[in-house]
Each structure stands twice: as C-alpha cells, then as structure tokens.
Protein backbone atom coordinates (compact mmCIF):
# COMPACT_ATOMS: atom_id res chain seq x y z
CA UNK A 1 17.90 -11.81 5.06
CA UNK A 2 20.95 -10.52 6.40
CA UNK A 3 22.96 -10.49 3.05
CA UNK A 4 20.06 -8.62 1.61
CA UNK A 5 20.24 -6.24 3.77
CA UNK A 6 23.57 -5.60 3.97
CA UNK A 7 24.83 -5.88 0.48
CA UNK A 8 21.70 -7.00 -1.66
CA UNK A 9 23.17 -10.92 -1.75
CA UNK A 10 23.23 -11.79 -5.18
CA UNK A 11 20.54 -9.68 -6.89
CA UNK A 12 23.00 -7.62 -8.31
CA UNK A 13 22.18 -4.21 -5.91
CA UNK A 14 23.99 -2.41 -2.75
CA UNK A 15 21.28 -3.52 -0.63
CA UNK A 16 19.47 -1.67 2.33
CA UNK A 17 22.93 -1.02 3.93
CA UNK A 18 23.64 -0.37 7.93
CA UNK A 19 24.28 -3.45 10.53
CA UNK A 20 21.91 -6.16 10.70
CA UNK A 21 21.58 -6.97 14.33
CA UNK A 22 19.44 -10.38 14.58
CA UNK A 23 18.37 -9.11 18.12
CA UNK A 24 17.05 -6.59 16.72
CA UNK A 25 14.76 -8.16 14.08
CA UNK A 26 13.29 -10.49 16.82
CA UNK A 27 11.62 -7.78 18.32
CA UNK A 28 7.95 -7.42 17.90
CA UNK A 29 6.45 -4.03 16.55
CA UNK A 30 3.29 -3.29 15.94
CA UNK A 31 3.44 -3.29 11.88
CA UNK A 32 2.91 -0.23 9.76
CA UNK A 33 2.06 -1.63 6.46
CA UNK A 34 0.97 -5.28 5.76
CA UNK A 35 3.50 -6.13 2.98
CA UNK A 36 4.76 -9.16 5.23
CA UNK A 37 1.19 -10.99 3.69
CA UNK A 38 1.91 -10.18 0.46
CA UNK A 39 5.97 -11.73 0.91
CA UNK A 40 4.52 -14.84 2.63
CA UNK A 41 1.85 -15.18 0.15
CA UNK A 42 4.52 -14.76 -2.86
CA UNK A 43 6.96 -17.37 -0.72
CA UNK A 44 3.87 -19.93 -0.84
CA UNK A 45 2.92 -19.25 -4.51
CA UNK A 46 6.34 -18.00 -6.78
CA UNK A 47 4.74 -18.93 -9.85
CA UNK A 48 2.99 -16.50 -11.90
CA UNK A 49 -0.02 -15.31 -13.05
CA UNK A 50 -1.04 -14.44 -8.96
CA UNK A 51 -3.01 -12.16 -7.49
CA UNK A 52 -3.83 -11.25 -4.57
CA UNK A 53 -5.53 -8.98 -1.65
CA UNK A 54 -6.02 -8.17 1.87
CA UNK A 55 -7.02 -5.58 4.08
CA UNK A 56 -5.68 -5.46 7.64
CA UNK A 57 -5.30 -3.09 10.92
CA UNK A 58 -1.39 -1.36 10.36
CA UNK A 59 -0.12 1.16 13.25
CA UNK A 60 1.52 4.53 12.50
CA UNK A 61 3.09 7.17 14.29
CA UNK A 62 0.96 10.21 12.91
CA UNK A 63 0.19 14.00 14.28
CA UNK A 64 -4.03 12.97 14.24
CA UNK A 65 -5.56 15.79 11.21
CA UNK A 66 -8.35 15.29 9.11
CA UNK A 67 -6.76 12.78 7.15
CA UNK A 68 -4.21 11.15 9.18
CA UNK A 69 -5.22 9.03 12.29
CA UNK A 70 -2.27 6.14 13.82
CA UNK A 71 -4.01 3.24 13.76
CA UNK A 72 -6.09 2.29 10.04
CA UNK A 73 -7.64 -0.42 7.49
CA UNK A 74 -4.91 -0.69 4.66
CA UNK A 75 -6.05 -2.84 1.61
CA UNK A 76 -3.07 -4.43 -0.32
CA UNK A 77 -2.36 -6.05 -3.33
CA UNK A 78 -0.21 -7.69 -5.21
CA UNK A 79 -0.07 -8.70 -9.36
CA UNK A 80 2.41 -11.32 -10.18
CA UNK A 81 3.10 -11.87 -14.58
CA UNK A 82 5.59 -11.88 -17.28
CA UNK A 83 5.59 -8.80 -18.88
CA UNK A 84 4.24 -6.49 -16.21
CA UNK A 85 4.83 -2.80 -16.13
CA UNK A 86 5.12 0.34 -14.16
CA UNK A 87 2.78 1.48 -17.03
CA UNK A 88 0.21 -1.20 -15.89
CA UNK A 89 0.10 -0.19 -12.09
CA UNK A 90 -0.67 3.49 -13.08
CA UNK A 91 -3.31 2.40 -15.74
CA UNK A 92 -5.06 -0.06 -12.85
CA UNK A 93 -5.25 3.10 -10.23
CA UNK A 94 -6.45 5.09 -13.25
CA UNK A 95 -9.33 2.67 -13.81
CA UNK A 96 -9.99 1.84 -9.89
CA UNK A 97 -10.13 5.43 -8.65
CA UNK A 98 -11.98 6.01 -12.22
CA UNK A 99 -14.83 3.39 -10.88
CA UNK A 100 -15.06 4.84 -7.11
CA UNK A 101 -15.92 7.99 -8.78
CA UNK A 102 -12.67 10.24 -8.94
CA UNK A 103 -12.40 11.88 -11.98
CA UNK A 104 -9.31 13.39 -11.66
CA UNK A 105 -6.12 11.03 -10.73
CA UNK A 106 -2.45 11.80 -10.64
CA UNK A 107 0.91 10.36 -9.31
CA UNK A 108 3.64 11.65 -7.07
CA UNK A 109 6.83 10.11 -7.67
CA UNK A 110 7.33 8.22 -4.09
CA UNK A 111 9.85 6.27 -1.80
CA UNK A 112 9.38 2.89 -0.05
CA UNK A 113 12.37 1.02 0.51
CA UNK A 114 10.77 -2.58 -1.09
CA UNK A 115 9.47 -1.26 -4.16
CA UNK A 116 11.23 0.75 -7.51
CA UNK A 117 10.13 2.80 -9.03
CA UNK A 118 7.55 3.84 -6.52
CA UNK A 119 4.62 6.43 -6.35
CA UNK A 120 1.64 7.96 -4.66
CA UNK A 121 -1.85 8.45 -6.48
CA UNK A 122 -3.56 10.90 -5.44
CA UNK A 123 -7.28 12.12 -6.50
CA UNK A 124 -8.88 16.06 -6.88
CA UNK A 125 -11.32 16.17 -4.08
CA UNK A 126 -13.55 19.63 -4.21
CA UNK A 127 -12.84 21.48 -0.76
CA UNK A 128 -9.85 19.37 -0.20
CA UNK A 129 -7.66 19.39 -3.23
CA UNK A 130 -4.95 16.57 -3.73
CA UNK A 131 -5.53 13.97 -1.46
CA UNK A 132 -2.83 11.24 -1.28
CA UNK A 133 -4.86 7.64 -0.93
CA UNK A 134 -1.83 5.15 -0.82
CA UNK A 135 1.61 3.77 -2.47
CA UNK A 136 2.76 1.52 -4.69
CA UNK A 137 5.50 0.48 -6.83
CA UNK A 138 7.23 -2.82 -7.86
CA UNK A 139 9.10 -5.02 -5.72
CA UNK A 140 12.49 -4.63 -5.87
CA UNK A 141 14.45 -7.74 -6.32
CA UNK A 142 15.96 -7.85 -2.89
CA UNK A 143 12.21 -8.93 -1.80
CA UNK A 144 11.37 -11.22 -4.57
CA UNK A 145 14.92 -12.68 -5.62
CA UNK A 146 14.82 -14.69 -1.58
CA UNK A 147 11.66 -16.56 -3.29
CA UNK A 148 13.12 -17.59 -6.50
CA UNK A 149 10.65 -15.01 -8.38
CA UNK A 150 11.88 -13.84 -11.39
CA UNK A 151 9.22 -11.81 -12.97
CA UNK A 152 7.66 -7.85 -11.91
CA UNK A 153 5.32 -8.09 -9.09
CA UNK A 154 2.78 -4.85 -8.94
CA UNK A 155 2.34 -3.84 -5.32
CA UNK A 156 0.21 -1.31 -3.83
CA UNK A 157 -1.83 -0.15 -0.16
CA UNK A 158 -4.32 2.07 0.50
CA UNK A 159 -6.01 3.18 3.39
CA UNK A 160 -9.34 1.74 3.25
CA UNK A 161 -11.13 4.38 5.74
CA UNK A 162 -9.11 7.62 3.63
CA UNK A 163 -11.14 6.29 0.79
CA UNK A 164 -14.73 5.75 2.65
CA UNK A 165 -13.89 8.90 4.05
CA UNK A 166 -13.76 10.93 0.57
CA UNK A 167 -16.57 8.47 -1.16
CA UNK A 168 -19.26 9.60 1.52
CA UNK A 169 -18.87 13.17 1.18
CA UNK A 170 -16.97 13.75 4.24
CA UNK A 171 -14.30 15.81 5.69
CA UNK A 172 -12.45 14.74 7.83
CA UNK A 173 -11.51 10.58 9.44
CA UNK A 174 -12.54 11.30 12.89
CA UNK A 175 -16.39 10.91 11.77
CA UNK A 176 -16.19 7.71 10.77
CA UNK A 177 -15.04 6.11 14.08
CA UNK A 178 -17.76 8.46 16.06
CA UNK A 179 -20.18 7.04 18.32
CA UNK A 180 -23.12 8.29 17.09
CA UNK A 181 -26.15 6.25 16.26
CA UNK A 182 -27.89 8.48 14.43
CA UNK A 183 -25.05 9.45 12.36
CA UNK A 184 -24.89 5.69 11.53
CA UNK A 185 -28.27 5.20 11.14
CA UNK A 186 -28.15 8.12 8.65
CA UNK A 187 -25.49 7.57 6.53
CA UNK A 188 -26.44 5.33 3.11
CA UNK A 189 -24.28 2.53 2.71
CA UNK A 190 -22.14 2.73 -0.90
CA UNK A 191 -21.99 0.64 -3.62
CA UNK A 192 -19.11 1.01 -6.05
C-alpha cells in the first residue's frame, strides 16, 4: 500500500504522492464512500466476468441544502470483463437513469483519485435543472494491480436518497427523513 501510494509500485504510474505515515492509516474515520467493499470484494474474486452491488450509510462533511445532507445511502457497483469500456459505463447510466424515468442524461468530466477517466451523470429535473446523482469511472491500476487484476473494472456510487428524492416529485432531502406520519402514510411507494 505504501509503494502505491508513494510512487505507484510497479503499475507503471507516479502514484498518489505525499508521505505515507502507517499511524496515520490506522486511524478510524467514519468512511465517505464505500469503495473499500468493492476492493475487498475484487481481492476475494480477481477473476472476471464479476459483478457486483451494495448500498451502505457513507459520512460527509457537507453545508446541509436541498440536495446535500452529511450522512446518506450510497449504492455502488462494480463490472469486472475483458474488453470493458469507458463507452460502456456511460451507455449503462444512459439506460439506468433512462428506466427510473430521466429523459435527459449527461456527464461532467469528474475527479476521484481511484478511478480514470472519471465523471459525474447528471439528469434535467424540471424546477431544478442539472442535478448531479453520483460518480464513476474506472479503477485505476494502482487499486486493481495489488489484486493481480488485469482487466477494466467499471465503478460507480450514487446516492440512493438524491435519487428517491427526484423520483417522488420532491424538492428538497430533508422530507424524506421527516417525522411525519401522514406524510408517510401518503406518499405511494415506487416501482421502477
């Protein structure tokens, strides 16, 4: 981990760069993404075809706004084949956001340090506009080289309450986590 980090061991890149300080990665954090399933599921299973999904609690420091709140539901995934392209992870949101209803899809070029390339998708949502719903990319090899996996590995999150959020007609997060029984009682369950 520490020659990753550093200097990108043997996979051929620069790395993360800065001082790895082992005292420092012991300390516990509450996590902000749940790409540590997705590595330990890949570490467990390096062969391909694999795929696989979760959804967990992740932590973030946010200012609280209609569509930001700290603590959320992300569902991940992960596509592991020969042959796998950047092209592929766009046409999959295409076709996902295309089944949940959302016409109109588009990408951001984006940045997370364990995928490249990476981007956002975002949908057209009338009275809100472009609303971001998650990122993705493909691993870099500093994550997947450690495991012996040699082939692209699709990788995405999204935050599961953004999207109930948008799919029930509403406005802003803060409603869904309400105590309100009527509200609840009220509100029509979805099927996608």
């Amino acid at each position: 981990v520490r020659d990753i980090h550093m200097n990108g061991g043997n996979t051929g890149s620069t790395g993360w760069g800065g001082e790895w300080n082992p005292e420092i990665s012991k300390k516990c954090v509450l996590r902000t993404h749940s790409t540590s399933l997705s590595i330990q599921h890949l570490a467990k299973n390096p062969n391909p075809p694999l795929k696989a999904f979760s959804i967990s609690r992740v932590y973030r420091r946010e200012t609280i706004d209609p569509t930001h709140l700290p603590e959320f539901e992300q569902l991940e995934g992960i596509v592991m084949d020969e042959g796998l392209t950047f092209g592929h992870l766009l046409g999959f949101f295409k076709e996902f956001f295309g089944r949940m209803g959302f016409e109109e899809v588009r990408f951001r070029p984006g940045y997370f340090p364990y995928t490249e390339p990476s981007v956002e998708p975002e949908v057209w949502v009338d009275g809100l506009g472009w609303v971001e719903l998650g990122g993705a990319g493909i691993f870099r090899k500093e994550v997947t080289a450690p495991w012996g996996i040699n082939c692209p590995v699709l990788a995405w999150g999204l935050g599961v309450s953004r999207v109930s959020m948008l799919r029930m007609g509403l406005k802003d997060l803060r409603q869904l986590y309400k105590s309100d029984i009527d509200w609840i009682r009220n509100s029509p369950a979805r099927r996608v």
